[in-house]
C-alpha atoms as a PDB file:
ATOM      1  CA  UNK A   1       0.000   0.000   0.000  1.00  0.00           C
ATOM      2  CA  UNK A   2       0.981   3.691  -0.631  1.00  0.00           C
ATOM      3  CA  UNK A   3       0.137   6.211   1.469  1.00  0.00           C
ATOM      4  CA  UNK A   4       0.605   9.869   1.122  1.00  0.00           C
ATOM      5  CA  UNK A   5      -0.218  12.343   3.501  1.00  0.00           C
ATOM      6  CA  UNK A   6      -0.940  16.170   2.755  1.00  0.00           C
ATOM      7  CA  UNK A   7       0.061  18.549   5.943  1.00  0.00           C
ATOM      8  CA  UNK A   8       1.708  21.585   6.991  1.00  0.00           C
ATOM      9  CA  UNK A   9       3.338  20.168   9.585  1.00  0.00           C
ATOM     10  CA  UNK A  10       5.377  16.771   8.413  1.00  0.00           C
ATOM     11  CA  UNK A  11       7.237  16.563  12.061  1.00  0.00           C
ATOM     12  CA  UNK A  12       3.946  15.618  13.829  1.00  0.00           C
ATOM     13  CA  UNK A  13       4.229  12.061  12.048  1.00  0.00           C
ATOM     14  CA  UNK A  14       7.590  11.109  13.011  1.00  0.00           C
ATOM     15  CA  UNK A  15       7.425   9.097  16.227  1.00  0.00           C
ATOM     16  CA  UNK A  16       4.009   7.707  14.978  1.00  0.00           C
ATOM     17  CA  UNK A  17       5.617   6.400  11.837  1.00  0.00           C
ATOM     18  CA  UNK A  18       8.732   5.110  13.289  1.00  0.00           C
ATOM     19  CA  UNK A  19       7.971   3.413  16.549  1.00  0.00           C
ATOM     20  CA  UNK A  20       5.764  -0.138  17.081  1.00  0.00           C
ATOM     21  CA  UNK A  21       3.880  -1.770  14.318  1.00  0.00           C
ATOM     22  CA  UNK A  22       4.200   1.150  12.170  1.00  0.00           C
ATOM     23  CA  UNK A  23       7.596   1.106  11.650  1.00  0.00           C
ATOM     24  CA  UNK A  24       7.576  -2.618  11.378  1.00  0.00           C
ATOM     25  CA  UNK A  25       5.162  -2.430   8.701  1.00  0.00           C
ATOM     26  CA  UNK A  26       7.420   0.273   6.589  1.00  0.00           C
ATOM     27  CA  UNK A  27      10.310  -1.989   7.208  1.00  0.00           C
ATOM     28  CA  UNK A  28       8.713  -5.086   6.044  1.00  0.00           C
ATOM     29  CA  UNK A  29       7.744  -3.257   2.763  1.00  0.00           C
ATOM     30  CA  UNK A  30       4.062  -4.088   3.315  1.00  0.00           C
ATOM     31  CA  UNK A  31       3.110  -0.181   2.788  1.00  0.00           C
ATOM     32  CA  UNK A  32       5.191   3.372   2.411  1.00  0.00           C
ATOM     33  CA  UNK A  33       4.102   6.474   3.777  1.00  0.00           C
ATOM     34  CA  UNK A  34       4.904   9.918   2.603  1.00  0.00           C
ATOM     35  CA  UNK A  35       4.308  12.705   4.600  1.00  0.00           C
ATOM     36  CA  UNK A  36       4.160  15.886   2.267  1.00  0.00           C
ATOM     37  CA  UNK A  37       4.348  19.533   3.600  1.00  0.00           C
ATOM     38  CA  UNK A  38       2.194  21.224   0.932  1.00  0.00           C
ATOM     39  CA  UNK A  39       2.967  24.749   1.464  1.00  0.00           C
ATOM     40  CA  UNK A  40       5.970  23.855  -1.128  1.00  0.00           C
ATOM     41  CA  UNK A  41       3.211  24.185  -3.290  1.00  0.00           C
ATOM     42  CA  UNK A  42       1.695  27.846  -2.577  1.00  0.00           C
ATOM     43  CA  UNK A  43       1.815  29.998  -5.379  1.00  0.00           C
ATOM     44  CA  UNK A  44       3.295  32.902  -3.998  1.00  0.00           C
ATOM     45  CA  UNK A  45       6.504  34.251  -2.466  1.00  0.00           C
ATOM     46  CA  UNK A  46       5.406  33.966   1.023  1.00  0.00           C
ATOM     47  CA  UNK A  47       4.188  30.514   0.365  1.00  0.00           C
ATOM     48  CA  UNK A  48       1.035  31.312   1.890  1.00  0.00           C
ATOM     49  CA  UNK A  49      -1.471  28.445   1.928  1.00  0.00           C
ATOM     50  CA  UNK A  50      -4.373  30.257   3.587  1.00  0.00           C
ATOM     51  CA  UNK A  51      -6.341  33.592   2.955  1.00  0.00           C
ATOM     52  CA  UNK A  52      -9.421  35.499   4.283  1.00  0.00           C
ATOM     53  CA  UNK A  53     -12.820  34.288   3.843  1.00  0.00           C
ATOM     54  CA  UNK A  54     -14.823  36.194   1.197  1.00  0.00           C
ATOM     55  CA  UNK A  55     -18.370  37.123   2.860  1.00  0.00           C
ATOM     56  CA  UNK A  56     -15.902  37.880   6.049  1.00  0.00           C
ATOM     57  CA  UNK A  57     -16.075  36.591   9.219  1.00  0.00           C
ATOM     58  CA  UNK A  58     -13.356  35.220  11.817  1.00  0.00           C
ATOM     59  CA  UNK A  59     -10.263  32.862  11.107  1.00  0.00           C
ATOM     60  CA  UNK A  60      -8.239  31.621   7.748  1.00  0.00           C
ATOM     61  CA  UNK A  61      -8.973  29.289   5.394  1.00  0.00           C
ATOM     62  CA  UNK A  62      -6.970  26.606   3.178  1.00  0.00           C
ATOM     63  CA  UNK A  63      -6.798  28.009  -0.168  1.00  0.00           C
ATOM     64  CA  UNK A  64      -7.611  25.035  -2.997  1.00  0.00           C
ATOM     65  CA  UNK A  65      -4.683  25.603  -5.199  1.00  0.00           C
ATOM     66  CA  UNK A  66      -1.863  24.198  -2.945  1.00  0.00           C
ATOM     67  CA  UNK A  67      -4.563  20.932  -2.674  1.00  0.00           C
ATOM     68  CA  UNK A  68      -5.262  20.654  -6.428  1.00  0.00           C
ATOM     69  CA  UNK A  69      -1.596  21.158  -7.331  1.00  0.00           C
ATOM     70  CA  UNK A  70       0.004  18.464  -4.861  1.00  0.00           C
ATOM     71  CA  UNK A  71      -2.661  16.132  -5.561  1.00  0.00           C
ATOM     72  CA  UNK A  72      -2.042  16.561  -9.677  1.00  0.00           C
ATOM     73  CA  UNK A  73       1.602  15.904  -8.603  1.00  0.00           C
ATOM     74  CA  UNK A  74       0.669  12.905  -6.662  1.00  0.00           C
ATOM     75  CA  UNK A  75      -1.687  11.161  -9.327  1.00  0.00           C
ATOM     76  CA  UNK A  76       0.641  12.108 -12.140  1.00  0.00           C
ATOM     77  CA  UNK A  77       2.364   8.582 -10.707  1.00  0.00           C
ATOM     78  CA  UNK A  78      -0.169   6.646 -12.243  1.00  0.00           C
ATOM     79  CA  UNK A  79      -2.408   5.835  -9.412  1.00  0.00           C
ATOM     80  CA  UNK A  80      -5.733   5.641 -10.963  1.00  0.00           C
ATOM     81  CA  UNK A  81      -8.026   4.403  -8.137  1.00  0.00           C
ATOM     82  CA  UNK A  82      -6.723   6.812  -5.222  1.00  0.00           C
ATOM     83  CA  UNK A  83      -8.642   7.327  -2.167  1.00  0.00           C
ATOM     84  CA  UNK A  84      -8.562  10.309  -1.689  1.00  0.00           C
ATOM     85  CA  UNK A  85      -9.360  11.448   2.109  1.00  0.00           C
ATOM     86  CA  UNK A  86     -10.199  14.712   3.947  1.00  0.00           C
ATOM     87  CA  UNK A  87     -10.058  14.919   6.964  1.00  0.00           C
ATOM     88  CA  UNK A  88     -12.995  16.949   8.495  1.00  0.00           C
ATOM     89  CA  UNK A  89     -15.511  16.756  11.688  1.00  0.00           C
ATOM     90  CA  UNK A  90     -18.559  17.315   8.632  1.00  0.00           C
ATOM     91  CA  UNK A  91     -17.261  14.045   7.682  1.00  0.00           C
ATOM     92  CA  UNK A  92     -18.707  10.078   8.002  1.00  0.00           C
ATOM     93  CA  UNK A  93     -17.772   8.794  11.631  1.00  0.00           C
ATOM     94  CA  UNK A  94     -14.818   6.295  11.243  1.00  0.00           C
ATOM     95  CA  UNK A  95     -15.308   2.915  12.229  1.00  0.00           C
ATOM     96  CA  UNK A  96     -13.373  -0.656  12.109  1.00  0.00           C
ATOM     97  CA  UNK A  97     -15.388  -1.164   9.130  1.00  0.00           C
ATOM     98  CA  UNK A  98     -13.837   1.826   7.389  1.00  0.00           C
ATOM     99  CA  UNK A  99     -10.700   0.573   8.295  1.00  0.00           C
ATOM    100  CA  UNK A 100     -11.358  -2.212   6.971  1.00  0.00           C
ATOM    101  CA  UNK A 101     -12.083  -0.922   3.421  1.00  0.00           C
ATOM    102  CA  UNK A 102      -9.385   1.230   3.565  1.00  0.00           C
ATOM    103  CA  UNK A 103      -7.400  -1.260   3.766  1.00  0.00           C
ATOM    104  CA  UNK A 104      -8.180  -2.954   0.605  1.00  0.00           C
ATOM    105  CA  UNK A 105      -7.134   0.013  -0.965  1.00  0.00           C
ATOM    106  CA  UNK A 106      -3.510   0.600  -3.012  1.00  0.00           C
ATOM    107  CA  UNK A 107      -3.417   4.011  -2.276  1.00  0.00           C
ATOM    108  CA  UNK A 108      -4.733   6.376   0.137  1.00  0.00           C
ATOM    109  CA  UNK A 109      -4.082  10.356  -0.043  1.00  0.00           C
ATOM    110  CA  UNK A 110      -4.949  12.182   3.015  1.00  0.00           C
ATOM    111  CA  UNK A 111      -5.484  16.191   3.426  1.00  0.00           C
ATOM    112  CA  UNK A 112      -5.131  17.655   6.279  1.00  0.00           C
ATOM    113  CA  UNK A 113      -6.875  20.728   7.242  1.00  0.00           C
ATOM    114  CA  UNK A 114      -6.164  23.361   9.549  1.00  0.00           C
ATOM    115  CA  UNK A 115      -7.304  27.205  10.316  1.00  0.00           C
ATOM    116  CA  UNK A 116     -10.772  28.171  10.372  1.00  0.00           C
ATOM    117  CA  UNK A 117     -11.672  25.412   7.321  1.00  0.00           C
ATOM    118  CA  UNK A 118     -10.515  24.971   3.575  1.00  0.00           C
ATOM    119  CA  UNK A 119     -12.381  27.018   0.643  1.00  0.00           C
ATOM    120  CA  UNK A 120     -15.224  24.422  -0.318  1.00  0.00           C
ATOM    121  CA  UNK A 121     -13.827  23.913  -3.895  1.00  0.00           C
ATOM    122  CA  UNK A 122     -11.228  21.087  -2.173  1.00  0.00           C
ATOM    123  CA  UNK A 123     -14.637  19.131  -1.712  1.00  0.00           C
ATOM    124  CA  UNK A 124     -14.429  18.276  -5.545  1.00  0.00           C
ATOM    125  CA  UNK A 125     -10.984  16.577  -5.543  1.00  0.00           C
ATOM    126  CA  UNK A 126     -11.947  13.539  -2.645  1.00  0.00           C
ATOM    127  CA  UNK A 127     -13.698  10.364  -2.653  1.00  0.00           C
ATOM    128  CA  UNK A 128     -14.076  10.355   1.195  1.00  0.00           C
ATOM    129  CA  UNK A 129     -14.987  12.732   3.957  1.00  0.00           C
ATOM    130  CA  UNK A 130     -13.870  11.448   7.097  1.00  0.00           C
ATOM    131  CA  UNK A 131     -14.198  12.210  11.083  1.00  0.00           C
ATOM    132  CA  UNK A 132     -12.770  10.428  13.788  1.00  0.00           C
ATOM    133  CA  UNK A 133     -15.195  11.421  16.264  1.00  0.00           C
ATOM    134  CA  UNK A 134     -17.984  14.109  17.308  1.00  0.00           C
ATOM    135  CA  UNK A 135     -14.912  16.643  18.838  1.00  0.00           C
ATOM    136  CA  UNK A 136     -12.775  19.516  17.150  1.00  0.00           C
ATOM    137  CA  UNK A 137      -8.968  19.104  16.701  1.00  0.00           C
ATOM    138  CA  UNK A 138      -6.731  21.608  15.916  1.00  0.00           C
ATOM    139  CA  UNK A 139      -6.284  20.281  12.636  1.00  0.00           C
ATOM    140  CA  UNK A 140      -6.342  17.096  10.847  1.00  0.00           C
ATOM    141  CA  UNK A 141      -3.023  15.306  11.613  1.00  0.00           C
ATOM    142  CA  UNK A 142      -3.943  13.602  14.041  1.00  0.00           C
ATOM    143  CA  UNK A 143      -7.047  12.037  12.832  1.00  0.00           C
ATOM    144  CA  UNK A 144      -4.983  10.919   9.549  1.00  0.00           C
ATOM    145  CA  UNK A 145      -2.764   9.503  12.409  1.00  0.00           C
ATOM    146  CA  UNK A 146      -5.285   7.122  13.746  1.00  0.00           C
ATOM    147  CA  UNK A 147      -6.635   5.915  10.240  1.00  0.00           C
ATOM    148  CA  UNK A 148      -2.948   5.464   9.290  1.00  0.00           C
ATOM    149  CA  UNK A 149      -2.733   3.385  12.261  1.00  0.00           C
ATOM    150  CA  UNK A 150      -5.625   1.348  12.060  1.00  0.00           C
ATOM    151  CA  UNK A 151      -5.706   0.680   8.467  1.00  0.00           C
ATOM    152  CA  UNK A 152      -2.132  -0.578   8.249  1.00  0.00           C
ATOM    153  CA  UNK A 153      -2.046  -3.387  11.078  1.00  0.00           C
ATOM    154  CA  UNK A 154      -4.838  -5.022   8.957  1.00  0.00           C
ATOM    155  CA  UNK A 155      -2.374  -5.237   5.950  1.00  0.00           C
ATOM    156  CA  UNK A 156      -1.552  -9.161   5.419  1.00  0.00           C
ATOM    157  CA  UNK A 157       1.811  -9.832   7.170  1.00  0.00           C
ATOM    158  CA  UNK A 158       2.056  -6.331   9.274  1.00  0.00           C
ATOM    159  CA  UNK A 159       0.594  -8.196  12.550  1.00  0.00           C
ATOM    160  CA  UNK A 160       2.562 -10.947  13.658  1.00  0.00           C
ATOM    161  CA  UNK A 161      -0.444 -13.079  13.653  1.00  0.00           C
ATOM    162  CA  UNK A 162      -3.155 -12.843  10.826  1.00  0.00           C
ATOM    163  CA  UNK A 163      -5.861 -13.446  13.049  1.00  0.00           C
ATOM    164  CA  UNK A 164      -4.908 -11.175  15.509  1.00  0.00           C
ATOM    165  CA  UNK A 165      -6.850  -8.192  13.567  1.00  0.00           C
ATOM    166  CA  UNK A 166     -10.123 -10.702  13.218  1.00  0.00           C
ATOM    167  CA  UNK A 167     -10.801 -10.663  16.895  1.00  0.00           C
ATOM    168  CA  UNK A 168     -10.091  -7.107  17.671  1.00  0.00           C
ATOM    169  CA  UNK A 169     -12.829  -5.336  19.207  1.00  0.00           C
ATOM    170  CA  UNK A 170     -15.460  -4.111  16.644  1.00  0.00           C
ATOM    171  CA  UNK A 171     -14.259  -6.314  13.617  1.00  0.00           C
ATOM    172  CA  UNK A 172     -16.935  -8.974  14.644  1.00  0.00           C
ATOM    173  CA  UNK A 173     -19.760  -6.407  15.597  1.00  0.00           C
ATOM    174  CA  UNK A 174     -18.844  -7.196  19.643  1.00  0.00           C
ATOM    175  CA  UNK A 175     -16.356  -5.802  21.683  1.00  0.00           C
ATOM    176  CA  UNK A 176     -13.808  -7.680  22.603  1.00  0.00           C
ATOM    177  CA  UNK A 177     -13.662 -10.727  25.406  1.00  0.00           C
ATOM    178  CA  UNK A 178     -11.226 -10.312  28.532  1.00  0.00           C
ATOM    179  CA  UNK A 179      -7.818 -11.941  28.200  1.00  0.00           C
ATOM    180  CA  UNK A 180      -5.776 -13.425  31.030  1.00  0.00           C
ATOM    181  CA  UNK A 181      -1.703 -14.828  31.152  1.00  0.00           C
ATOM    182  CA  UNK A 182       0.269 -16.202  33.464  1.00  0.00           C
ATOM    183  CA  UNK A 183       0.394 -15.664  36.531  1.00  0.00           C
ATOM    184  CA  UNK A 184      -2.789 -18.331  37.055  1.00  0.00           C
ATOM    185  CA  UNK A 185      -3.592 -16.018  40.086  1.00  0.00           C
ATOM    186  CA  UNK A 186      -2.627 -13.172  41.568  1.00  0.00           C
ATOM    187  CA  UNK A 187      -3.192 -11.014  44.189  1.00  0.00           C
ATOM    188  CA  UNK A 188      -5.969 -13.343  44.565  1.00  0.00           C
ATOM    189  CA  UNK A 189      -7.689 -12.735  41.310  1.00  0.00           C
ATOM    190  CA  UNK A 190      -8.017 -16.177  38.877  1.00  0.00           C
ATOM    191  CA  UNK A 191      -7.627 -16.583  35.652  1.00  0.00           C
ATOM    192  CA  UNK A 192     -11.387 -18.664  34.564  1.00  0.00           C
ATOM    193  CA  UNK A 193     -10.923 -22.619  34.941  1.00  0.00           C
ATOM    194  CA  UNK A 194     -12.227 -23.009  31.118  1.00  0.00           C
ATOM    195  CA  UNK A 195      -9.867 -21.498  29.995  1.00  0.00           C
ATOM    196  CA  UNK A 196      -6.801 -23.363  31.290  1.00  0.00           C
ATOM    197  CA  UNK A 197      -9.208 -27.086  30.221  1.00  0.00           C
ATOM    198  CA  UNK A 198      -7.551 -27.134  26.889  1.00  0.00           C
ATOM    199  CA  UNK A 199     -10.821 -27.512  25.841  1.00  0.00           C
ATOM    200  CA  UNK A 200     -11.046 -25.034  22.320  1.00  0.00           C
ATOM    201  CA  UNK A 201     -14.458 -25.540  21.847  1.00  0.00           C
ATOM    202  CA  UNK A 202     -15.968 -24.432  25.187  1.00  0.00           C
ATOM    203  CA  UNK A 203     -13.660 -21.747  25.087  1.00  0.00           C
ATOM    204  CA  UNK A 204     -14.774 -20.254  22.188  1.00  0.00           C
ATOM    205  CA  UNK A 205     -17.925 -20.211  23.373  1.00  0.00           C
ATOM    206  CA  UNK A 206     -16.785 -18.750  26.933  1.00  0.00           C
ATOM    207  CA  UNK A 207     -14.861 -16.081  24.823  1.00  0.00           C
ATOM    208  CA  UNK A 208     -18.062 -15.476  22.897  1.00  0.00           C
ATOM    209  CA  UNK A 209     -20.412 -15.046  25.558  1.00  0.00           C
ATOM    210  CA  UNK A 210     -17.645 -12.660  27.180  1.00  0.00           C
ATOM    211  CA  UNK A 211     -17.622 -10.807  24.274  1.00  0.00           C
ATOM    212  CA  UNK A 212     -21.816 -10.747  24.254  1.00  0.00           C
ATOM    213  CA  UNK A 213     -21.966  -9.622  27.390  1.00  0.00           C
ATOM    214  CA  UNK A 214     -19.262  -6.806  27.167  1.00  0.00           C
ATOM    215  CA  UNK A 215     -21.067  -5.260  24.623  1.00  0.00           C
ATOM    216  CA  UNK A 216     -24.000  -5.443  26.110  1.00  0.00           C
ATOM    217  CA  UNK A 217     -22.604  -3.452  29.698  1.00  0.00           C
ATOM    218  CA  UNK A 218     -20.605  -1.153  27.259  1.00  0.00           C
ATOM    219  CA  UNK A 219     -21.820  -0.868  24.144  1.00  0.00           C
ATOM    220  CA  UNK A 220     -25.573  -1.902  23.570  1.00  0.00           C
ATOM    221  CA  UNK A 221     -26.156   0.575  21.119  1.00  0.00           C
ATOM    222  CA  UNK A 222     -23.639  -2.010  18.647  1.00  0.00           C
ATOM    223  CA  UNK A 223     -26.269  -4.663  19.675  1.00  0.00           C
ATOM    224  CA  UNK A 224     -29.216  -3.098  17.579  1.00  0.00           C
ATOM    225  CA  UNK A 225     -27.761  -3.743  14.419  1.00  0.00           C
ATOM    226  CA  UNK A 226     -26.184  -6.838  15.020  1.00  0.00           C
ATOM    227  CA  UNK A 227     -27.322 -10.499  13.571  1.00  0.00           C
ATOM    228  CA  UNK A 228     -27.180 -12.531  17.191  1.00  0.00           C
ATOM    229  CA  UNK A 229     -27.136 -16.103  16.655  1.00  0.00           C
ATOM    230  CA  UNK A 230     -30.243 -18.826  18.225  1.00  0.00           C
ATOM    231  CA  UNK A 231     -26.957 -19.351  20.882  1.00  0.00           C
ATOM    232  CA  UNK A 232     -26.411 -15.438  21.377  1.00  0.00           C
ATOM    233  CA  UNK A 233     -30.195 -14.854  22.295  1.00  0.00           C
ATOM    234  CA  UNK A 234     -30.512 -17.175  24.499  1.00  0.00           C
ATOM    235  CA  UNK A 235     -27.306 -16.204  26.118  1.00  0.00           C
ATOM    236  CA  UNK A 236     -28.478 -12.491  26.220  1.00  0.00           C
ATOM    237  CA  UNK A 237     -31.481 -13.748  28.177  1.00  0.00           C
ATOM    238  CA  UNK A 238     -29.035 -15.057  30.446  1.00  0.00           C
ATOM    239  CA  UNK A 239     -26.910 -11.927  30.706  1.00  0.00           C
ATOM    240  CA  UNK A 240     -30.006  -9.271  31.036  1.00  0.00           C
ATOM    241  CA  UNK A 241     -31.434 -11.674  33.737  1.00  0.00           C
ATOM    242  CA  UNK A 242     -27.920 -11.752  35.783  1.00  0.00           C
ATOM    243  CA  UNK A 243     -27.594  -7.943  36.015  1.00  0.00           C
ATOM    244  CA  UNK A 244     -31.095  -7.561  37.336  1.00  0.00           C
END
């Protein structure tokens, strides 16, 4: 996977990009990330990327022809199916299952706004509009930060197991069941008896009901849309009726 990121300030990315799973991934080829600083493409002396907004009122905003030029620079390489992402609170929420079609992706562009906003002509040049949650940052590195982050450790080979990424919290429509490791007890807290049995098959089933019931003290608002199982029901019965 490519990845290229649009910001004015390129420093913001380096311990993200070269610390933990991140770096790993760049290492082990599996995607490269380019972090541009588009004010080297203002127009202008000054290499001003921002201006007044007509109509007046308070704050700058991200002129369009820094955008339009670094993204003509960027597609000039041949990439014909870019994604290309803004980041912006008006945007769709982000969720595991963005990720996850991110991720299928060859090549992701990301713009990253700051000031007041960006002149509404930028709109035209991106296939996605996305937020990372119902807050405003200061601008949009650190959302792209998070995407970057979650879209790359599903890439095959990044994680040191595959399947790793398949249980993760959200990827199955349930949070995620407790884990436990050695010690087997401590400070006299015990790890469950099922799931030291060796028996895989009632643990799955432990580690689904976990996850079931998680959700349900957590999360229940994930539960509305979600297909439960003949198994699932009956086990949500089980879970309402133990926290009355």
């Amino acid at each position: 996977m490519e990845i290229d990121i649009l910001t004015l300030f390129p420093n913001m990315f380096t311990g993200v990009l070269n610390e933990s799973i991140l770096k790993k991934a760049r290492e082990k080829g599996a995607v490269n990330v380019n972090v541009i600083d588009f004010r080297r493409y203002a127009n202008n002396k000054h290499q001003s990327v921002d201006d007044y907004p007509y109509g007046g009122g308070a704050g700058m905003v991200l002129k369009p022809e820094p955008i339009y030029s670094a993204i003509d620079d960027l597609l000039d390489g041949g990439h014909h199916q870019s994604r290309i992402i803004l980041l912006t609170p008006q945007g769709e929420r982000f969720t595991q299952k963005t990720a996850e079609r991110l991720a299928k992706e060859d090549h992701l562009i990301f713009i990253c706004g700051h000031y007041e906003g960006f002149d509404e002509r930028i709109r035209t040049l991106v296939t996605d509009e996305i937020s990372i949650g119902d807050f405003v940052l200061t601008g949009g590195e650190l959302g792209a930060m998070v995407i970057t982050d979650s879209v790359i450790r599903l890439l095959p080979g990044v994680l040191g197991n595959d399947d790793s990424s398949v249980y993760d919290s959200f990827s199955s429509g349930l949070l995620e069941h407790p884990h436990y490791t050695r010690p087997r007890e401590f400070r006299g807290m015990k790890v469950p008896e099922v799931l030291l049995s060796g028996d895989h098959k009632k643990i799955a089933e432990w580690r689904n009901k976990e996850a079931l019931k998680r959700t349900y003290q957590r999360r229940p608002d994930l539960l509305e849309n979600y297909p439960l199982t003949k198994q699932e029901k009956y086990w949500l019965e089980e879970i309402k009726k133990e926290k009355k």
